[in-house]
Protein backbone atom coordinates (compact mmCIF):
# COMPACT_ATOMS: atom_id res chain seq x y z
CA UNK A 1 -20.10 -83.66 31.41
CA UNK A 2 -19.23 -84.60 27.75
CA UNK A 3 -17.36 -87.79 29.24
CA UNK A 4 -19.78 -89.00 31.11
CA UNK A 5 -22.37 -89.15 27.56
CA UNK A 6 -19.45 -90.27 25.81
CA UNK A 7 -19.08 -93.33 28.40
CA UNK A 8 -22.78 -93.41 27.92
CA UNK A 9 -22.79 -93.99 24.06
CA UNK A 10 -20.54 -95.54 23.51
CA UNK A 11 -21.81 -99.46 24.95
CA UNK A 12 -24.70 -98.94 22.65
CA UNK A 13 -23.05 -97.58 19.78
CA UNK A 14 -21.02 -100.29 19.73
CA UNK A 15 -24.10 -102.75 20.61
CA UNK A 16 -26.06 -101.42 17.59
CA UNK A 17 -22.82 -102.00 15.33
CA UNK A 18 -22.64 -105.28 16.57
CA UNK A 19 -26.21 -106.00 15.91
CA UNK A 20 -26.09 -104.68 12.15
CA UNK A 21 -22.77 -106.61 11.79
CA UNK A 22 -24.92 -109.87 12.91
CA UNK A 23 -28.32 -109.23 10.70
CA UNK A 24 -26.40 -108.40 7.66
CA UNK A 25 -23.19 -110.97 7.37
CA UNK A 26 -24.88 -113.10 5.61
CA UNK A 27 -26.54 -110.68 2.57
CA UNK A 28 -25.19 -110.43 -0.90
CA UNK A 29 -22.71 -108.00 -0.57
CA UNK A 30 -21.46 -108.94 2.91
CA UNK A 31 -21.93 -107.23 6.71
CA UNK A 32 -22.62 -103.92 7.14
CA UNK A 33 -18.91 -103.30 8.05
CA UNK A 34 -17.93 -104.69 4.96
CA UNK A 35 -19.84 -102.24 3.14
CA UNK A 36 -19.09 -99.63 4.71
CA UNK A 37 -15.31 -100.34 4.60
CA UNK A 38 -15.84 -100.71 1.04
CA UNK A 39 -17.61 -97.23 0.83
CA UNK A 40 -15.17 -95.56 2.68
CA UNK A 41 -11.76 -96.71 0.60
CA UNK A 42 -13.99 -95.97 -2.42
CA UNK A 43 -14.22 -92.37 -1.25
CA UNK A 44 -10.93 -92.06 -0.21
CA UNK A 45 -10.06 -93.22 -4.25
CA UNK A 46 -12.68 -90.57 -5.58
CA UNK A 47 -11.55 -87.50 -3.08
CA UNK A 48 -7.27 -88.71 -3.61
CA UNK A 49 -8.61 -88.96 -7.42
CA UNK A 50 -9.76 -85.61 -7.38
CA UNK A 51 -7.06 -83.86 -5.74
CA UNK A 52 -4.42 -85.12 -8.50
CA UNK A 53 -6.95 -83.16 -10.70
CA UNK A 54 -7.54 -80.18 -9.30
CA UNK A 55 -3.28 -80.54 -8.81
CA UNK A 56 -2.67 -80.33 -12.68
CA UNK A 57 -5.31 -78.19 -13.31
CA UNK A 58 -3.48 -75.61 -11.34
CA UNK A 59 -0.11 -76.27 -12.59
CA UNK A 60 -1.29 -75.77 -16.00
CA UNK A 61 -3.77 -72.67 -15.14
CA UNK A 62 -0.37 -71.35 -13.41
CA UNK A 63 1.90 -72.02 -16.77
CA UNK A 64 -0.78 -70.20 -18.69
CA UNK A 65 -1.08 -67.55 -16.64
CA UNK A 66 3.01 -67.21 -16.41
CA UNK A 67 3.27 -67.25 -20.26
CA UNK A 68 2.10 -63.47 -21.26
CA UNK A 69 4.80 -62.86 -18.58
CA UNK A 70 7.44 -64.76 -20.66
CA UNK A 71 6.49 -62.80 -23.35
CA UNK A 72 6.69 -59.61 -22.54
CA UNK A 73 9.96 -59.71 -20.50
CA UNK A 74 11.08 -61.66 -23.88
CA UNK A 75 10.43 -58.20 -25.92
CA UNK A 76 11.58 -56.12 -23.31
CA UNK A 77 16.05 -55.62 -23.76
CA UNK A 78 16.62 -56.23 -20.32
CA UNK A 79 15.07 -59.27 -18.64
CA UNK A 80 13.21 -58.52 -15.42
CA UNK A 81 13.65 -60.71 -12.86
CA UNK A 82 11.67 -60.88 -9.38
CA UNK A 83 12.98 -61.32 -6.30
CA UNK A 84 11.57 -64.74 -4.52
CA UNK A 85 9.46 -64.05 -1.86
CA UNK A 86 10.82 -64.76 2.01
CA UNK A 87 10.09 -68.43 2.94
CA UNK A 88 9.29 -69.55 -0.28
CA UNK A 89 11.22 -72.38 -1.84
CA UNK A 90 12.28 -71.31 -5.78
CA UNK A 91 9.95 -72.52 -8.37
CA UNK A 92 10.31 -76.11 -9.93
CA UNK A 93 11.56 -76.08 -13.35
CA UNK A 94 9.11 -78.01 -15.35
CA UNK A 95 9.41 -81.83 -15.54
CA UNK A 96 11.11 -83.67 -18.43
CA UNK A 97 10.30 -86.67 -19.81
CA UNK A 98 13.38 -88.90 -18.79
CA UNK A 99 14.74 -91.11 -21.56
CA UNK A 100 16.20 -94.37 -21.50
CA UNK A 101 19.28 -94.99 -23.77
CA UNK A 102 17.31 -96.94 -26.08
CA UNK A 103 15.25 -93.78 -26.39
CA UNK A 104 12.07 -95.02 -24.65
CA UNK A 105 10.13 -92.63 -22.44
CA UNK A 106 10.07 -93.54 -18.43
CA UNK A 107 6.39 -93.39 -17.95
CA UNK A 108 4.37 -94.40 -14.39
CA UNK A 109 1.57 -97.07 -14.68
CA UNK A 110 -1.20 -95.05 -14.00
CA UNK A 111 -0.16 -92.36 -16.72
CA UNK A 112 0.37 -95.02 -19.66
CA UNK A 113 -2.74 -96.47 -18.88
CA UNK A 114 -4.26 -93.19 -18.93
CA UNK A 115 -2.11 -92.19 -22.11
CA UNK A 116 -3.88 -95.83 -23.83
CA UNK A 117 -7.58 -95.13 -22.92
CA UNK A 118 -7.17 -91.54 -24.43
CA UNK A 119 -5.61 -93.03 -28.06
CA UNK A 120 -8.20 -95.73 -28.00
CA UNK A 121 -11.35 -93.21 -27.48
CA UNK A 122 -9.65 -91.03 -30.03
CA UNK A 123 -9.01 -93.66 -32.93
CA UNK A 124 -12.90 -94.15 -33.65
CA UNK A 125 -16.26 -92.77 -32.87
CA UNK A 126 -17.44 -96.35 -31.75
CA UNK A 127 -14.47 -95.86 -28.86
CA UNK A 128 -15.57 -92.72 -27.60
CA UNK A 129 -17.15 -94.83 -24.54
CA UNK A 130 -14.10 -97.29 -24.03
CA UNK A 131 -13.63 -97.47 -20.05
CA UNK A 132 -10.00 -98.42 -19.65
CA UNK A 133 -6.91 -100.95 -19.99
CA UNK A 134 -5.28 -102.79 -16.66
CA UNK A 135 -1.43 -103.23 -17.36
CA UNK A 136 0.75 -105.84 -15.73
CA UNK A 137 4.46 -104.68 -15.17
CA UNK A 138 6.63 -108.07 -16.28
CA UNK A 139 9.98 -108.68 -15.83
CA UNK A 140 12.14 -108.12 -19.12
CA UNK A 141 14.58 -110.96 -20.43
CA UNK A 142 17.03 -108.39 -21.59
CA UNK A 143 17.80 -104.49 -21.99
CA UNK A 144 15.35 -103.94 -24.99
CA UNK A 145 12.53 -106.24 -24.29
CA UNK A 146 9.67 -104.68 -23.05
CA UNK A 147 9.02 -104.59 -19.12
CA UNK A 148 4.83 -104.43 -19.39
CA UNK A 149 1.90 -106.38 -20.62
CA UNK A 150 -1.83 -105.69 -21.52
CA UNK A 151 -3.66 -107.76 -18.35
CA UNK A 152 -7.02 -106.68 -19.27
CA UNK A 153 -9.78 -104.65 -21.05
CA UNK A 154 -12.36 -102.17 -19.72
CA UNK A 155 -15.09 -102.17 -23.02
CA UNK A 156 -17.27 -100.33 -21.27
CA UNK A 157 -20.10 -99.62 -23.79
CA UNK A 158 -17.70 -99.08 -26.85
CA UNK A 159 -18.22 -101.39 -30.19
CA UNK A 160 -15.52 -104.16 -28.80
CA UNK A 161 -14.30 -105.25 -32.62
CA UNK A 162 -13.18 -101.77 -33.24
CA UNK A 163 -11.31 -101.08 -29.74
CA UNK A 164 -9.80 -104.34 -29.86
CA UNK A 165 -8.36 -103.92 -33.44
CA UNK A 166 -7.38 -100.20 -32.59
CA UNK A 167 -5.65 -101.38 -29.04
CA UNK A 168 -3.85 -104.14 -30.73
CA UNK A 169 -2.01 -101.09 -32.74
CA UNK A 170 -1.30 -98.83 -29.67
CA UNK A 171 -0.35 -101.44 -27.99
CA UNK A 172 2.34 -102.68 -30.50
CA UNK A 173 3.28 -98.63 -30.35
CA UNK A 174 3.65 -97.67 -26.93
CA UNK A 175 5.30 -100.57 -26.25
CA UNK A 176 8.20 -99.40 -28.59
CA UNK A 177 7.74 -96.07 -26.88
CA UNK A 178 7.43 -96.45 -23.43
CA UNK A 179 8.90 -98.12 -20.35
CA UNK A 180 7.85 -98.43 -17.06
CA UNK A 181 9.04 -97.32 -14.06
CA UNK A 182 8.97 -97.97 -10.18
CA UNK A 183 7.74 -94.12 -9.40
């Protein structure tokens, strides 16, 4: 029975898409598939966004909550050590920030651009309502030249003299500090 409405629906379903699809190509913001394609990877970005969040919230509500532990086995003389439950893979030891020789830190694009908005809303009150930087990974010309660029500026609604003048300084900084990698 459900087969026979789905072979029903389905004709007109796809009759009203192609309809909307029709009426609407030629508006603003393009055909209704458009925007709904556009709504849809949008969501995807918010919900994938989230997730990374709600990730390293827990990892660091889970360090907290381990640390009292630390303490107390660290007063106790004879360290107590728990057995790892069956089927569950041994805890990862927390990450390290990998150096390079020249002592710059390996750092992921997302997380020095993240790392540049937060100095640049913290250098003034006029930058507490600076959106963002967009980085551009460049090819180095040798070992110690620097391997990313500033491609462009998210002002948002932050005085733009005052986050330009305190980017050009982080900038110049992380930019002795970090390096970018692939991961």
């Amino acid at each position: 029975m459900n087969l026979v409405w789905i072979l029903i629906l389905s004709p007109w379903v796809g009759l009203i898409i192609l309809i909307l699809n029709d009426a609407t190509k030629n508006d603003r913001d393009g055909g209704a598939i458009t925007v709904a394609a556009k709504t849809f990877r949008a969501f995807i970005e918010r919900t994938t966004l989230m997730a990374r969040k709600s990730r390293k919230a827990l990892k660091h509500a889970v360090s907290q909550a381990s640390a009292p532990e630390a303490a107390s086995s660290a007063l106790s003389s004879e360290p107590i050590r728990q057995p790892p439950l069956i089927g569950q893979a041994p805890a990862a030891s927390p990450k390290k920030k990998s150096r390079r020789k020249d002592g710059r830190v390996l750092s992921t694009m997302p997380d020095l651009e993240l790392a540049i908005t937060e100095a640049v809303k913290k250098a003034a009150p006029e930058c507490e309502t600076f959106v963002g930087v967009v980085l551009q990974q460049t090819k180095p010309r040798s070992r110690r030249d620097v391997n990313w660029q500033l491609r462009g500026i998210k002002f948002g609604q932050a005085d733009r003299k005052m986050a330009s003048e305190a980017l050009t300084s982080i900038i110049e900084r992380m930019q002795r500090e970090f390096y970018l990698t692939e991961r």
